[in-house]
N, C-alpha and C. Protein backbone atom coordinates (compact mmCIF):
# COMPACT_ATOMS: atom_id res chain seq x y z
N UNK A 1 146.07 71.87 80.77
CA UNK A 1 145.07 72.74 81.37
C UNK A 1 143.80 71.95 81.59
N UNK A 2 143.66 71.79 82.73
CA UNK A 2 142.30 70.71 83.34
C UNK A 2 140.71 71.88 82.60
N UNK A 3 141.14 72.91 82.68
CA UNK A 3 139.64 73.88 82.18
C UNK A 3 139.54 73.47 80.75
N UNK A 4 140.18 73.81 80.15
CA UNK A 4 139.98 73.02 78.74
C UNK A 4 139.76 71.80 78.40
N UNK A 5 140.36 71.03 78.65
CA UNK A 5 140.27 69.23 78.92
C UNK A 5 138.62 68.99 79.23
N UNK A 6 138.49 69.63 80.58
CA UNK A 6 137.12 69.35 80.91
C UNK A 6 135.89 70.05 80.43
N UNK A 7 136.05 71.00 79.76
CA UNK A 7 135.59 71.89 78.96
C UNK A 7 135.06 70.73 77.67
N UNK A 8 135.84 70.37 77.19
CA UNK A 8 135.66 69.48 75.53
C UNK A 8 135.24 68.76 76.20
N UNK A 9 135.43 68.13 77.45
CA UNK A 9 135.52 66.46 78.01
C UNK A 9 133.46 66.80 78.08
N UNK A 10 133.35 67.97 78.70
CA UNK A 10 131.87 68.16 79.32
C UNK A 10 130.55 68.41 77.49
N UNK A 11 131.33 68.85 76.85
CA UNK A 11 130.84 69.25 75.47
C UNK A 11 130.48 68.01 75.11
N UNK A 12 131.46 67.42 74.79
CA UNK A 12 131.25 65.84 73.96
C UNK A 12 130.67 64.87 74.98
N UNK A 13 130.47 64.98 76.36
CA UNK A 13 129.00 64.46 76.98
C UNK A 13 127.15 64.63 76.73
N UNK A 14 127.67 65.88 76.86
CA UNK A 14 126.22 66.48 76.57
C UNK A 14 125.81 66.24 75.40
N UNK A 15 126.55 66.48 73.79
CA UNK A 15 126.39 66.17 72.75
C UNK A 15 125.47 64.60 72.59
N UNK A 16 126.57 63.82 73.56
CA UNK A 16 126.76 62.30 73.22
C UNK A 16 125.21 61.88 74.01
N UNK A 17 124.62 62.88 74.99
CA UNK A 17 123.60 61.96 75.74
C UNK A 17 122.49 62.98 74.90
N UNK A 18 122.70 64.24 74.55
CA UNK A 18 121.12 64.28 73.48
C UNK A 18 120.60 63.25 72.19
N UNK A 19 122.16 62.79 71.71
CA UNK A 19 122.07 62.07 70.35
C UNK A 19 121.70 60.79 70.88
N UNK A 20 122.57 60.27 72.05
CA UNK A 20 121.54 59.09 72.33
C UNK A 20 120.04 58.71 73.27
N UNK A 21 119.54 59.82 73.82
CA UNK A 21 117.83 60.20 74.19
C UNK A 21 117.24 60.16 72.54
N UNK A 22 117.69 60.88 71.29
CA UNK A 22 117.05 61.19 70.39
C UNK A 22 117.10 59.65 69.49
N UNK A 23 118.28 59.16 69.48
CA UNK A 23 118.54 57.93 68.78
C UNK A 23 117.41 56.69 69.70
N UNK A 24 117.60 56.66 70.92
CA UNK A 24 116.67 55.46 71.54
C UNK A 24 114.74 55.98 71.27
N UNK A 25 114.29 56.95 71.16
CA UNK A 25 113.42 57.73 71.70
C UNK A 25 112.88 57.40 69.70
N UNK A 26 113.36 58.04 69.14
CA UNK A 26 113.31 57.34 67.90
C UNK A 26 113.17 55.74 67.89
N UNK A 27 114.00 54.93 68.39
CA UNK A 27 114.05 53.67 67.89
C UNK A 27 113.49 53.16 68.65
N UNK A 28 113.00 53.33 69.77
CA UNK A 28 111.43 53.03 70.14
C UNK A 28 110.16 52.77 69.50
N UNK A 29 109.98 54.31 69.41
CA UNK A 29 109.10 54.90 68.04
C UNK A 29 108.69 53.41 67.43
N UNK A 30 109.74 53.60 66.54
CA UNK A 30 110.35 52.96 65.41
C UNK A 30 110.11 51.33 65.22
N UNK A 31 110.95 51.03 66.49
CA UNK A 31 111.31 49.33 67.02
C UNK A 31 110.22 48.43 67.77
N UNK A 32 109.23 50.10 67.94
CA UNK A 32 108.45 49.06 69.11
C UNK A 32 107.23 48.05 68.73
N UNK A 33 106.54 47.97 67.40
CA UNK A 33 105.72 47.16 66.32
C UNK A 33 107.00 45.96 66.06
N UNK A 34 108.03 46.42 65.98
CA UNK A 34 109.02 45.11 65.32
C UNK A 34 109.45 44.25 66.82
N UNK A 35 109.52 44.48 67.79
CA UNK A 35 109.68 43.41 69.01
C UNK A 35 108.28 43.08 69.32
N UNK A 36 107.08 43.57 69.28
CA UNK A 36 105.89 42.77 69.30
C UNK A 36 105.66 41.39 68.37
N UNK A 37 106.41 42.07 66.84
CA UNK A 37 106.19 40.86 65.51
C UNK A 37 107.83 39.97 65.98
N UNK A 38 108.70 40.54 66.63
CA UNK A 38 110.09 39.17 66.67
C UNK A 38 110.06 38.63 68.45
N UNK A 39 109.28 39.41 69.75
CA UNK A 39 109.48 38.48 70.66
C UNK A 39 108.49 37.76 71.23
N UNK A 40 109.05 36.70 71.55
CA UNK A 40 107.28 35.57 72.16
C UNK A 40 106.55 36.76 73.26
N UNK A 41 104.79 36.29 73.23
CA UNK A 41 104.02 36.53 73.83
C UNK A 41 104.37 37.41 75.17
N UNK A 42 105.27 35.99 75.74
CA UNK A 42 105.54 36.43 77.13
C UNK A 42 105.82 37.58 77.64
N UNK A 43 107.09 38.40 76.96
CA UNK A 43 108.00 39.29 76.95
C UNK A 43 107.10 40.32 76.22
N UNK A 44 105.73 40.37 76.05
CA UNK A 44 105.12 41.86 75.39
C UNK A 44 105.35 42.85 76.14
N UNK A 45 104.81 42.48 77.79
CA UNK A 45 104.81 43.70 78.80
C UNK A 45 105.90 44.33 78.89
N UNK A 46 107.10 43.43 78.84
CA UNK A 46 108.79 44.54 78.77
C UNK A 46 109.04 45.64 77.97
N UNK A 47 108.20 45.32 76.99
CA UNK A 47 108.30 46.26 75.51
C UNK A 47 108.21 47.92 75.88
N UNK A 48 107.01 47.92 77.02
CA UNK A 48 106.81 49.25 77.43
C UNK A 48 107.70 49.94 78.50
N UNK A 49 108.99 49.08 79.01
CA UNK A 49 109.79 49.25 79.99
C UNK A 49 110.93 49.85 79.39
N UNK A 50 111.38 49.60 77.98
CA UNK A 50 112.77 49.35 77.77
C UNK A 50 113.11 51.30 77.22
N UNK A 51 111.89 52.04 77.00
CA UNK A 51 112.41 53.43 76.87
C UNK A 51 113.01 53.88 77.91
N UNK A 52 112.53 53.86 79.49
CA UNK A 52 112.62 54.49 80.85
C UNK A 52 114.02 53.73 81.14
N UNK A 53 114.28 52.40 80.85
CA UNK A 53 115.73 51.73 81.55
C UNK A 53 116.93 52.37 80.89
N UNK A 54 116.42 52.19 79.06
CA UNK A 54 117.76 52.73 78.75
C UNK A 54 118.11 54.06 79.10
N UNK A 55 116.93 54.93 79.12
CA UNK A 55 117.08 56.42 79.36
C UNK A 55 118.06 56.49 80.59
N UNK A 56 117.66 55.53 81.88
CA UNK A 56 118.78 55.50 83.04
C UNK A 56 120.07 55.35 82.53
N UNK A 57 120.33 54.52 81.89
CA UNK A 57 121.75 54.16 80.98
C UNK A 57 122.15 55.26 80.66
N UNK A 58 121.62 56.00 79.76
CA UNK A 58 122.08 57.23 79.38
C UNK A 58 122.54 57.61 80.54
N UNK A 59 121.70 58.15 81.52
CA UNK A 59 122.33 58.85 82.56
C UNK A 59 123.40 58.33 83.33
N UNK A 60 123.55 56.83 83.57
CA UNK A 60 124.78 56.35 83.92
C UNK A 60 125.67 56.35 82.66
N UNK A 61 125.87 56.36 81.79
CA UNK A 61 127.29 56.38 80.76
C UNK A 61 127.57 57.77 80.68
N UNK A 62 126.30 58.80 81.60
CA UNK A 62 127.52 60.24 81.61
C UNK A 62 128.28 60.25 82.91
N UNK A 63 128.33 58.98 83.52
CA UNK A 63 128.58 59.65 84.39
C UNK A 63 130.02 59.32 84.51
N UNK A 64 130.68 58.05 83.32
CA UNK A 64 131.98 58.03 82.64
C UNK A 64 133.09 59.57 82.47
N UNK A 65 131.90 60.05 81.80
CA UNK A 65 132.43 61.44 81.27
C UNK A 65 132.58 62.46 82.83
N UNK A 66 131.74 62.78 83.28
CA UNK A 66 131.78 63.54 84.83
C UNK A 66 132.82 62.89 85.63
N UNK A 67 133.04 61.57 85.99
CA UNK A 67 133.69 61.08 86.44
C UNK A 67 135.17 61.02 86.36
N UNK A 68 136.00 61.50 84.93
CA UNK A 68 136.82 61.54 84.28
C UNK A 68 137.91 61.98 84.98
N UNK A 69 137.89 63.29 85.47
CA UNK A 69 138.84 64.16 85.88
C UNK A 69 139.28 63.80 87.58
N UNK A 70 138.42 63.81 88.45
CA UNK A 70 138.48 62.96 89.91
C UNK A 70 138.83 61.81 89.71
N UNK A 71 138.49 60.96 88.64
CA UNK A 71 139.37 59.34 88.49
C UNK A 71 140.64 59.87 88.76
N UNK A 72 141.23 60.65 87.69
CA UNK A 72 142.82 60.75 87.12
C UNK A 72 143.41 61.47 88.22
N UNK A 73 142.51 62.52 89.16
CA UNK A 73 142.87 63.35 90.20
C UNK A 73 143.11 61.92 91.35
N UNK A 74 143.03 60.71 91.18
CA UNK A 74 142.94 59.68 91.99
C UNK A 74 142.10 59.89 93.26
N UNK A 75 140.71 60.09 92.99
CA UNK A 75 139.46 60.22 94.15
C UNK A 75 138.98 59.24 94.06
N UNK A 76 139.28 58.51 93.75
CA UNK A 76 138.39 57.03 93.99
C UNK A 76 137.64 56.77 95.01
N UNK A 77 138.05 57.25 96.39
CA UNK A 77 136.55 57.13 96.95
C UNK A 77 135.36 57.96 97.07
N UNK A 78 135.54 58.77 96.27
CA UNK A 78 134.57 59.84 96.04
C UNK A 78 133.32 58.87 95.16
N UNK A 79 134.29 58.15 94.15
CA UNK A 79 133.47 57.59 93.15
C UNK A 79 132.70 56.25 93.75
N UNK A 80 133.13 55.59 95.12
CA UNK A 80 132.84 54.59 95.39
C UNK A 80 131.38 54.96 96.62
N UNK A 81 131.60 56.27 97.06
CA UNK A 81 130.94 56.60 98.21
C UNK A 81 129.91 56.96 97.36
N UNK A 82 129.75 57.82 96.29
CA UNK A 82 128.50 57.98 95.40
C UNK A 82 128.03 56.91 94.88
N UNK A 83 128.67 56.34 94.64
CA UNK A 83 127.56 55.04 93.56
C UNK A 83 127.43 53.91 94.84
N UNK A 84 127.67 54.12 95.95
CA UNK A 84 127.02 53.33 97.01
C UNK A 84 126.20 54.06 97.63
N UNK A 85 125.79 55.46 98.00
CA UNK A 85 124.51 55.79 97.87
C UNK A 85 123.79 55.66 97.51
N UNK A 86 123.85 55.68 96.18
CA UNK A 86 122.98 55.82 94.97
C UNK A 86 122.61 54.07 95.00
N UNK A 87 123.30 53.39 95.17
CA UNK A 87 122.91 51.86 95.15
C UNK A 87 121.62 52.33 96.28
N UNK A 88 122.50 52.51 97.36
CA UNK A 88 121.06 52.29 98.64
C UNK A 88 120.09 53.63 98.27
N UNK A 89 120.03 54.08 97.68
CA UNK A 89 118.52 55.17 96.93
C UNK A 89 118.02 54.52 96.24
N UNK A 90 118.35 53.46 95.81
CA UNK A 90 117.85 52.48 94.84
C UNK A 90 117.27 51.64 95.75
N UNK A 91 117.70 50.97 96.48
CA UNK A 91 116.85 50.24 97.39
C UNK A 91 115.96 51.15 98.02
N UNK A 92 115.95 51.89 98.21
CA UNK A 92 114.84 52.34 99.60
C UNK A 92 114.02 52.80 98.45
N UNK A 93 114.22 53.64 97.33
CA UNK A 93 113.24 53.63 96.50
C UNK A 93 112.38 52.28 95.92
N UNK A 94 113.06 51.31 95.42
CA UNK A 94 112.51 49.88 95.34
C UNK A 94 111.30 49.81 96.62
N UNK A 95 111.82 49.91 97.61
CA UNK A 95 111.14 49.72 98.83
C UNK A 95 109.90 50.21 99.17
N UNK A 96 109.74 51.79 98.35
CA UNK A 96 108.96 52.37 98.64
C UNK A 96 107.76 52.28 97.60
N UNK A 97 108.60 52.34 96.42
CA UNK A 97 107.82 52.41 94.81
C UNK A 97 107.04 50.68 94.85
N UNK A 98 107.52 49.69 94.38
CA UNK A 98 107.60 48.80 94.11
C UNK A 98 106.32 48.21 94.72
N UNK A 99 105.66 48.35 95.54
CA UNK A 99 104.66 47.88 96.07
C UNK A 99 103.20 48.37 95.75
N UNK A 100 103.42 49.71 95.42
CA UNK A 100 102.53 50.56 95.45
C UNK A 100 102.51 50.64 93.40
N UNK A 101 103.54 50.73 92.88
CA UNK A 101 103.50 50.60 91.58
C UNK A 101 104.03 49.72 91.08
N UNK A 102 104.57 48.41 91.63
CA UNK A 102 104.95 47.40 90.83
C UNK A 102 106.13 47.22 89.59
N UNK A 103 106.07 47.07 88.35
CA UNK A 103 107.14 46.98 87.81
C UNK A 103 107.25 48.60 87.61
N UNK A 104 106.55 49.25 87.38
CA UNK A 104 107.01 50.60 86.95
C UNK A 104 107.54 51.62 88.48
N UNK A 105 107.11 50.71 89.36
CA UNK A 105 108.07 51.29 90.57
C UNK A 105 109.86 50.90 90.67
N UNK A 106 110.18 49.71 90.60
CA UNK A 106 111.39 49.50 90.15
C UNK A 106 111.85 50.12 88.54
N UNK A 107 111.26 50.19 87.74
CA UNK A 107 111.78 50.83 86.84
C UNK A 107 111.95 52.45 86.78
N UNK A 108 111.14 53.07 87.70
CA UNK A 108 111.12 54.69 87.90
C UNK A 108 112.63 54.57 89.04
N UNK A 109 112.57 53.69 89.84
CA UNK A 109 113.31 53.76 90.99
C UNK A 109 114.82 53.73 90.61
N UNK A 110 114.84 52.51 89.62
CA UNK A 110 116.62 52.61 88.19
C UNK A 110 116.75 53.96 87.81
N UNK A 111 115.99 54.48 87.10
CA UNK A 111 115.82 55.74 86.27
C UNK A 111 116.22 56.76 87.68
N UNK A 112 115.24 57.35 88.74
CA UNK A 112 116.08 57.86 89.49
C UNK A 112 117.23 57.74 90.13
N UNK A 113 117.87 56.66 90.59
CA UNK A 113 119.31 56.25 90.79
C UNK A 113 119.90 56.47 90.07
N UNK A 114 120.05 56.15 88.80
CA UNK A 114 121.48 56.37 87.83
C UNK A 114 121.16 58.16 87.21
N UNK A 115 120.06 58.76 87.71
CA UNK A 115 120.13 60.07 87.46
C UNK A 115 120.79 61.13 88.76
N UNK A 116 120.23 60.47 89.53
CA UNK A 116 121.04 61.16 91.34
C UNK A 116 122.56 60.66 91.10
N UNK A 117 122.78 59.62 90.86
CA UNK A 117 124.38 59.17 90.37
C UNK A 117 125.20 60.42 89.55
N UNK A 118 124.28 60.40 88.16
CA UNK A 118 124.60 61.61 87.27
C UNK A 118 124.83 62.49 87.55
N UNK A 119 123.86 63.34 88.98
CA UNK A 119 123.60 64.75 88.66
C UNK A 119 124.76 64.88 89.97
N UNK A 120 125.19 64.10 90.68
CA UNK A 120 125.58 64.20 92.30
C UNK A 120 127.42 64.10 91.37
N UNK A 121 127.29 63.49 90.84
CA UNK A 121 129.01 62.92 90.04
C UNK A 121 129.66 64.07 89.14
N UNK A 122 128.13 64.43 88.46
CA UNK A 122 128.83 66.24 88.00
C UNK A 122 128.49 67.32 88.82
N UNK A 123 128.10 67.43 89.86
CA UNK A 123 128.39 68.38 90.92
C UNK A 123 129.84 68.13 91.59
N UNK A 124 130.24 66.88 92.11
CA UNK A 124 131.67 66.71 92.13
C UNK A 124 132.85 67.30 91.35
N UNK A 125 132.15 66.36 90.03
CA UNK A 125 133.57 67.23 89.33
C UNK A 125 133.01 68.99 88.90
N UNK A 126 132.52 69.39 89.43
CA UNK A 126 132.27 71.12 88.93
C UNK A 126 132.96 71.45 90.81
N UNK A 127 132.69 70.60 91.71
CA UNK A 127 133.58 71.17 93.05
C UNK A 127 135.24 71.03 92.51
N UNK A 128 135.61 69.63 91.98
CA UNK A 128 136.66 69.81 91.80
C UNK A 128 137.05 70.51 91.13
N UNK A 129 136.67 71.03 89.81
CA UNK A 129 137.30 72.17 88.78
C UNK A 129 137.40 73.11 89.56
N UNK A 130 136.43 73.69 90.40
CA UNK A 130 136.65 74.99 91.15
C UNK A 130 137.83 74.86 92.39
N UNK A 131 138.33 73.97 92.93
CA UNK A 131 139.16 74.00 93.41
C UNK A 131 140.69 74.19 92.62
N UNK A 132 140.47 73.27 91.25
CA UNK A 132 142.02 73.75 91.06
C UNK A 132 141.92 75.01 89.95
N UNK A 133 141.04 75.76 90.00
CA UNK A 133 140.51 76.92 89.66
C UNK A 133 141.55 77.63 90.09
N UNK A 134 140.95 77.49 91.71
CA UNK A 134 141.64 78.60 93.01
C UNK A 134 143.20 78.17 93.12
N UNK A 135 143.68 77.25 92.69
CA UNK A 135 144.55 76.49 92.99
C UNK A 135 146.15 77.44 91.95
N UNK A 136 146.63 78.51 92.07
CA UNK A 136 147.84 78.72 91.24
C UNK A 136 149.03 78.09 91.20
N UNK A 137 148.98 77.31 89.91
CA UNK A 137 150.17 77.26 89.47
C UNK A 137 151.08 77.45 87.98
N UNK A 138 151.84 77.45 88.36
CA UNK A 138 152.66 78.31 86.75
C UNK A 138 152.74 77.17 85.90
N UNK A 139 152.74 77.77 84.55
CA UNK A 139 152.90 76.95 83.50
C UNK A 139 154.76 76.07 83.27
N UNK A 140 154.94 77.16 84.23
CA UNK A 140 157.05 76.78 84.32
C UNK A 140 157.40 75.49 85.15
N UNK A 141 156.18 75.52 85.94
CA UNK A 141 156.42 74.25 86.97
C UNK A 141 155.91 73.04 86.28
């Protein structure tokens, strides 16, 4: 039963991306006095970058989980046509941000890409569930 499957499959996403917003968001907090005292000079300014990148991460490693069910349904170009959008939203955002805000324009511009990735990849798979929703077939077959 794909409703159930994706049901747990969608649970243990959501779970998995509050614990890791709360785990990085913390170890920020936490970490961010200890990479001032362990990395050279140079690398201080990154220090204030690395909450907003991983946070994108987050949003791209759900999109493993969203992605799940259209893999196995063999849509593969569903998955290739989104994350090549989302590449070129990334550029034209770069394009736009980046000049005007500099590193925190490419870094807002990551963060929105791998979140339009996210949010566009589980609208997919919520089209696909609803299709084999509508879709009857018997448990005999």
């Amino acid at each position: 039963n794909y409703q159930s499957i994706e049901q747990w499959n969608r649970r243990n996403m959501i779970i998995m991306m509050i614990v890791m917003v709360g785990l990085v968001s913390i170890g920020c907090l936490l970490g961010k006095p200890v990479l001032y005292f362990l990395l050279p000079t140079k690398y201080h300014e990154t220090i204030d970058y690395i909450w907003f990148i991983v946070m994108g991460y987050i949003f791209y490693t759900g999109t493993y989980f969203s992605m799940a069910l259209p893999l196995h349904l063999k849509k593969t170009w569903v998955h290739a046509s989104l994350l090549t959008a989302c590449a070129f939203i990334n550029l034209g955002l770069n394009f736009i941000l980046v000049p005007r805000y500099h590193i925190y324009g490419c870094v807002s511009a990551t963060f929105l890409s791998y979140s339009t990735y996210f949010i566009a990849t589980v609208w997919y798979n919520q089209r696909v569930l609803n299709t084999l929703k509508n879709v009857c077939v018997s448990p005999s077959n």
